[in-house]
C-alpha atoms as a PDB file:
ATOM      1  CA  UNK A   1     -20.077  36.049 -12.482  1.00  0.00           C
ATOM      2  CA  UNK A   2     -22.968  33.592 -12.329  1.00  0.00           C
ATOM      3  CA  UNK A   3     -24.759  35.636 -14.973  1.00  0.00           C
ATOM      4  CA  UNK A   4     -22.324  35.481 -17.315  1.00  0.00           C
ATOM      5  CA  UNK A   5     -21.740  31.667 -17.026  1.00  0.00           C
ATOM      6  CA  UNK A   6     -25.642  31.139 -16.681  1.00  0.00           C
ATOM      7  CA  UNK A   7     -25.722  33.117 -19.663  1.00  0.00           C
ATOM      8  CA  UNK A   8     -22.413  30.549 -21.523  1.00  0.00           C
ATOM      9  CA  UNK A   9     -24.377  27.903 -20.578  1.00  0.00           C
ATOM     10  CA  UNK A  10     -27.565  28.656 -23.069  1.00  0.00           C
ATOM     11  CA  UNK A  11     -28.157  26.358 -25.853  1.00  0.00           C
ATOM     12  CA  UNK A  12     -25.309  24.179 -25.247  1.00  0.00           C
ATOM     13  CA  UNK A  13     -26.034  20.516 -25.726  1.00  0.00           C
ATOM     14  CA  UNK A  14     -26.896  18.120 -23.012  1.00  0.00           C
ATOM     15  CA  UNK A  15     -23.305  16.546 -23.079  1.00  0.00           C
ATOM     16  CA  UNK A  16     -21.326  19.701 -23.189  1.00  0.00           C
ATOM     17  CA  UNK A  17     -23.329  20.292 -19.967  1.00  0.00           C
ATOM     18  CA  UNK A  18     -23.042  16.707 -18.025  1.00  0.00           C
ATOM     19  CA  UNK A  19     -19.143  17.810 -19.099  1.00  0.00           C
ATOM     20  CA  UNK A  20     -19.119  21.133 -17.107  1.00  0.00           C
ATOM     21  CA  UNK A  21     -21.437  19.803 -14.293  1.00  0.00           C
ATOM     22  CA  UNK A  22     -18.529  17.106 -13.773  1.00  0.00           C
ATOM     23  CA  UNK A  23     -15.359  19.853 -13.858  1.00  0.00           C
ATOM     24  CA  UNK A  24     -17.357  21.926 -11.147  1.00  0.00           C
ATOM     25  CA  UNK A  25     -18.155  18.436  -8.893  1.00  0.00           C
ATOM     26  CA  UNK A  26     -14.194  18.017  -8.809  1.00  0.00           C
ATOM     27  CA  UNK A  27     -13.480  21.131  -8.397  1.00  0.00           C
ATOM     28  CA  UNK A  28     -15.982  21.277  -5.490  1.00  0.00           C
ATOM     29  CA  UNK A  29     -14.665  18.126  -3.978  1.00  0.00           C
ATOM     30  CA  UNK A  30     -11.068  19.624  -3.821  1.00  0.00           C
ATOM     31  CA  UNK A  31     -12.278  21.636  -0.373  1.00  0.00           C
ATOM     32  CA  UNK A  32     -11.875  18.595   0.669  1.00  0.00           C
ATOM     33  CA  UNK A  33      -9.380  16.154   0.119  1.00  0.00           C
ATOM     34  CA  UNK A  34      -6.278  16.321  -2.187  1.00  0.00           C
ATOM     35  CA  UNK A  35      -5.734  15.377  -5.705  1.00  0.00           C
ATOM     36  CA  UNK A  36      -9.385  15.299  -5.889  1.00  0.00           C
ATOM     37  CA  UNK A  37      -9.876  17.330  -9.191  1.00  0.00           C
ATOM     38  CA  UNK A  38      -7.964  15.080 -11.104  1.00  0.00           C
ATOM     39  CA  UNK A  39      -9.002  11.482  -9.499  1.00  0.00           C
ATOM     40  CA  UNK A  40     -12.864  13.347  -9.825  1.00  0.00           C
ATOM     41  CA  UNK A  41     -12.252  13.643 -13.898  1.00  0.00           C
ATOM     42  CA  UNK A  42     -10.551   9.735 -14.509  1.00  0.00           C
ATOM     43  CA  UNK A  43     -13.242   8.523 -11.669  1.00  0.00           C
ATOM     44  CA  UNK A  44     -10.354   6.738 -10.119  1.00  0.00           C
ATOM     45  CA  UNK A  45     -11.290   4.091  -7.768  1.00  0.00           C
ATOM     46  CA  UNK A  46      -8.753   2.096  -5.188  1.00  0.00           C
ATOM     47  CA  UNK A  47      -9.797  -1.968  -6.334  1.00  0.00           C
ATOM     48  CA  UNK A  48      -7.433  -3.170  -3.816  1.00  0.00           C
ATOM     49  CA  UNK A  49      -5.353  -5.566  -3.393  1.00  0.00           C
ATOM     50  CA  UNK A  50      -5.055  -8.781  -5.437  1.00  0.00           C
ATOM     51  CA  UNK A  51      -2.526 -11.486  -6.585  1.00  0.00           C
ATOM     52  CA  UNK A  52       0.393  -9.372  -5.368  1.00  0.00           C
ATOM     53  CA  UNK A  53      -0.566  -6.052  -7.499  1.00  0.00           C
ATOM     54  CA  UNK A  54      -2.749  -3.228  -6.129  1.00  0.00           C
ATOM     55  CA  UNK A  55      -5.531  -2.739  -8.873  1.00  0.00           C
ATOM     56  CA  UNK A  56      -6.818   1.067  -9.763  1.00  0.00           C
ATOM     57  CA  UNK A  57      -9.600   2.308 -11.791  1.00  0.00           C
ATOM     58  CA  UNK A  58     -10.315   4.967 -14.292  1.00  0.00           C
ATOM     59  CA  UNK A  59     -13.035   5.751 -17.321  1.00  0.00           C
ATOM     60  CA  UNK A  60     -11.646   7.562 -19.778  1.00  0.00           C
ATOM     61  CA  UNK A  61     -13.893  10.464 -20.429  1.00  0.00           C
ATOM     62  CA  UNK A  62     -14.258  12.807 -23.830  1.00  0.00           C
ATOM     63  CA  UNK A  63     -12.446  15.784 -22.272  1.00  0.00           C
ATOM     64  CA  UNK A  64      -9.082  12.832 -21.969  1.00  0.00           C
ATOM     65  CA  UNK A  65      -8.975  12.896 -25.785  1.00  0.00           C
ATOM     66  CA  UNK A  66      -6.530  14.369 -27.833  1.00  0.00           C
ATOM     67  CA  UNK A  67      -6.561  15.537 -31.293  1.00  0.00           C
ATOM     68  CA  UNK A  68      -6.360  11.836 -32.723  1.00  0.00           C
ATOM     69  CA  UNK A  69      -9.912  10.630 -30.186  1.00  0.00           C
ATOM     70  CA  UNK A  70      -7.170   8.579 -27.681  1.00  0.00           C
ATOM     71  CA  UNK A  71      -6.486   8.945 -24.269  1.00  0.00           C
ATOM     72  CA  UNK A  72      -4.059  11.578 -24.075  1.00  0.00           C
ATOM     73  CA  UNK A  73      -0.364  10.336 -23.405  1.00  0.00           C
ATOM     74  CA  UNK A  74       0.113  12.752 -20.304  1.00  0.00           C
ATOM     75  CA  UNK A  75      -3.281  11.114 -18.555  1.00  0.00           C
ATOM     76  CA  UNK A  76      -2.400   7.607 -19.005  1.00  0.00           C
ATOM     77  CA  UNK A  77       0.883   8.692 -17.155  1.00  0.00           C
ATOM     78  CA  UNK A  78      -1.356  10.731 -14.064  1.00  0.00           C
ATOM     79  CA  UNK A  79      -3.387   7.754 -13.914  1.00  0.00           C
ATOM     80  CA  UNK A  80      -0.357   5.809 -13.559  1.00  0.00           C
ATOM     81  CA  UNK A  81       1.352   8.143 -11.246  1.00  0.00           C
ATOM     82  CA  UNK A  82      -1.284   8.360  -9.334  1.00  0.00           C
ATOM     83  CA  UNK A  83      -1.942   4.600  -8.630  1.00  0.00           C
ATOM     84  CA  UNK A  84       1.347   4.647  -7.544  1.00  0.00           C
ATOM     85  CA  UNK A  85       1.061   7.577  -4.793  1.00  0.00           C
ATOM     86  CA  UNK A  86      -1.739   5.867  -3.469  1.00  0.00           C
ATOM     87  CA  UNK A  87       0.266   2.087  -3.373  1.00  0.00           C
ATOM     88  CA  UNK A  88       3.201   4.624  -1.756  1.00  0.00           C
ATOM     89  CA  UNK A  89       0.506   4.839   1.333  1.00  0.00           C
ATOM     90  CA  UNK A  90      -1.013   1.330   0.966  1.00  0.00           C
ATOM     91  CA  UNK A  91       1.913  -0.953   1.402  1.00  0.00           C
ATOM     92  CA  UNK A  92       4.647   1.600   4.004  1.00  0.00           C
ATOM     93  CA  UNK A  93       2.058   3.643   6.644  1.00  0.00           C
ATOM     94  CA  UNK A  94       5.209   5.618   7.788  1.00  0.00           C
ATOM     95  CA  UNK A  95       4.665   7.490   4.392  1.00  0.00           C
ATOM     96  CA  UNK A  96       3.473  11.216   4.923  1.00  0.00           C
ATOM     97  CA  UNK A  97       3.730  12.275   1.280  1.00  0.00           C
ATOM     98  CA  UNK A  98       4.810  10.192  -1.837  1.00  0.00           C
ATOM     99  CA  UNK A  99       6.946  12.280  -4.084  1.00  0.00           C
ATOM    100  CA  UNK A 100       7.856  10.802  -8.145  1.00  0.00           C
ATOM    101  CA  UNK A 101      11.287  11.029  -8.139  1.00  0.00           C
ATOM    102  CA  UNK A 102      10.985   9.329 -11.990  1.00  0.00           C
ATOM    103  CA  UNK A 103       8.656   7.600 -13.874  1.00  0.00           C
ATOM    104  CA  UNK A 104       9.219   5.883 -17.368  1.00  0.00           C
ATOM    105  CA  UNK A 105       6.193   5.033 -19.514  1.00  0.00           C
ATOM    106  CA  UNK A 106       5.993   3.050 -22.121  1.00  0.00           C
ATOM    107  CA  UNK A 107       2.832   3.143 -24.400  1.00  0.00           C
ATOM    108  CA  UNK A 108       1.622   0.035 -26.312  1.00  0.00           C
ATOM    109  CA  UNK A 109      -1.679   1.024 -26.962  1.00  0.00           C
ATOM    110  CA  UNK A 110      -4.484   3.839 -26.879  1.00  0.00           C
ATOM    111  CA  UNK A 111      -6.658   4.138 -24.368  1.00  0.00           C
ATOM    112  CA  UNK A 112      -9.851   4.953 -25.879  1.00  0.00           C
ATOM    113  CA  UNK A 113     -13.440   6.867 -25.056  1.00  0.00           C
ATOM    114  CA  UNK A 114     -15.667   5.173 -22.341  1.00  0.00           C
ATOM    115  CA  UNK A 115     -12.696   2.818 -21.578  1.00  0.00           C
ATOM    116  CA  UNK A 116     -12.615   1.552 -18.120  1.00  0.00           C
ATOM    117  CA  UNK A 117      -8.571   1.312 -17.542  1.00  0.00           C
ATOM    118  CA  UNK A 118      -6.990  -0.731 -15.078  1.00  0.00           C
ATOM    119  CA  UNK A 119      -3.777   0.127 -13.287  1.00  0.00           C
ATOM    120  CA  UNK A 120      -1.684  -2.972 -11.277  1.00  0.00           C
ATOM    121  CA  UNK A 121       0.754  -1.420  -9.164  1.00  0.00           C
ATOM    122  CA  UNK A 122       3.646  -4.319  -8.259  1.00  0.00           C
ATOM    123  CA  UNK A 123       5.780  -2.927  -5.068  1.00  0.00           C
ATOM    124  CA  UNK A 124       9.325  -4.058  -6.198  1.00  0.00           C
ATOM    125  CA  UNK A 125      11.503  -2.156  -3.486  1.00  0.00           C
ATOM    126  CA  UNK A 126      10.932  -0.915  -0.180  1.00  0.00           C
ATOM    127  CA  UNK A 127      13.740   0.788   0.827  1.00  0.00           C
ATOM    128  CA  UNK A 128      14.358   3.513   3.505  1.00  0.00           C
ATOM    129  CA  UNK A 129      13.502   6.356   1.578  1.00  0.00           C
ATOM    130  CA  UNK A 130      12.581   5.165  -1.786  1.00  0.00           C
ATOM    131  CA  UNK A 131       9.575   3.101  -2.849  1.00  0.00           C
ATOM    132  CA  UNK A 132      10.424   1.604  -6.415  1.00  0.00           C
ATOM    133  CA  UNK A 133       7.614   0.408  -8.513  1.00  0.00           C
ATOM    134  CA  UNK A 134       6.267  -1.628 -11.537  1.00  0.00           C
ATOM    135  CA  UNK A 135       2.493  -1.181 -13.479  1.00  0.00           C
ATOM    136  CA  UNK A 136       1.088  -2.067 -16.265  1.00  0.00           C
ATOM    137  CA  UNK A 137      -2.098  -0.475 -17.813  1.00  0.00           C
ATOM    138  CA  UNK A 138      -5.005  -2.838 -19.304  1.00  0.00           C
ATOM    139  CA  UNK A 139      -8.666  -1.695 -20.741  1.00  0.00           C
ATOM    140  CA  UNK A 140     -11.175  -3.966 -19.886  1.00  0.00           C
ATOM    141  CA  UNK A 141     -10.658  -6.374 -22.819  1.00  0.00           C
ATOM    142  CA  UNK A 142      -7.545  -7.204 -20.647  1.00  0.00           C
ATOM    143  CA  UNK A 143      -5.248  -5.821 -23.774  1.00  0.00           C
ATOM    144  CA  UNK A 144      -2.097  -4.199 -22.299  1.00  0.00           C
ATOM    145  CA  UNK A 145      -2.242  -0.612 -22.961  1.00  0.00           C
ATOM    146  CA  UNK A 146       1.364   0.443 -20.906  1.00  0.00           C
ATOM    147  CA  UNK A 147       4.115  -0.973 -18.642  1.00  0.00           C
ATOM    148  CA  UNK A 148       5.571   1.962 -16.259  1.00  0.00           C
ATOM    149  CA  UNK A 149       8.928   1.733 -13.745  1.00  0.00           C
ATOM    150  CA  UNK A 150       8.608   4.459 -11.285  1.00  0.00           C
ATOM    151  CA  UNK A 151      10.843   5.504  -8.203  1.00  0.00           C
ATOM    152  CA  UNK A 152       9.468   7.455  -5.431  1.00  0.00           C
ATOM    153  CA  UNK A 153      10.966   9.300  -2.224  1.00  0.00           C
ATOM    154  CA  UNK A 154       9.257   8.888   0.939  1.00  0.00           C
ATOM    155  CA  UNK A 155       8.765  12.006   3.023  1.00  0.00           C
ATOM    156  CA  UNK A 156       8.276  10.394   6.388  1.00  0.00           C
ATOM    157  CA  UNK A 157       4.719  11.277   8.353  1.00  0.00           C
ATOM    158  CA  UNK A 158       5.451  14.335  10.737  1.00  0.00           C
ATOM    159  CA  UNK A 159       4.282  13.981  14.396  1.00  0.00           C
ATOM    160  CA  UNK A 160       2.038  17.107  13.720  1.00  0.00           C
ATOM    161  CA  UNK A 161       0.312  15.420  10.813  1.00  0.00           C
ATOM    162  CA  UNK A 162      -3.083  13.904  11.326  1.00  0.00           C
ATOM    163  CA  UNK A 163      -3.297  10.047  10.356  1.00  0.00           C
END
């Protein structure tokens, strides 16, 4: 097998290349923690916490494009979904997995190649069982890109689960 992908690899371009080096890096880094193939590809970073919201990272790469060269609708919405796991396990610790139960998206305006994108995750409702949430998507020219409302169930932390 490494023959024949030694042998794809000849006389592709230098950016084709840095493309497939990153796709095998996240796949790599998936041995060891979850959701790490796709958080690997948007380079999504935790900001933390500020004025109420909890702020998230991601550069949109060339492989995010779609047929028009904008972020492609169903990444903004990972990205978004994703920030708002992670809040799931930032603001209730009793959380052992965060699971979407919905999430509504609405797009404003594209994301676009080399962006850096910013997620702000508001908490609205703490409940029980359900974690309800607000977010709003801006590129780094602070232009609003998406507003998102998202529920999500809480599957409580079992006792055999490590912290």
């Amino acid at each position: 097998m490494k023959e024949k992908i030694i042998e794809s690899l000849q006389g592709m371009p230098e950016e084709e290349l840095q493309a497939i080096y990153r796709l095998i890096e996240a796949k790599k880094a998936t041995y060891h923690r979850p959701l790490a193939f796709v958080q690997e590809m948007m380079k999504f970073e935790n900001c933390g916490l500020h004025d109420g919201a909890y702020i998230y990272e991601m550069t949109v790469q060339e492989e995010m494009l779609n047929r028009y060269g904008i972020l492609h609708g169903g990444l903004m919405t990972a990205f978004i979904d994703t920030a708002m796991a992670e809040t799931a396990f930032a603001v209730d610790h009793s959380v052992g997995r965060a699971l979407t139960l919905n999430l509504s998206v609405d797009f404003i305006a594209p994301g676009r190649l080399s962006d850096v994108l910013q997620a702000r995750i508001m908490p609205i409702q703490n409940s029980r069982a359900i974690l309800v949430f607000r977010g709003e998507v801006l590129n780094h020219e602070q232009k609003l890109l998406a507003t998102a409302l998202a529920h999500f169930y809480k599957q409580p932390r079992r006792t055999d689960e490590h912290a």
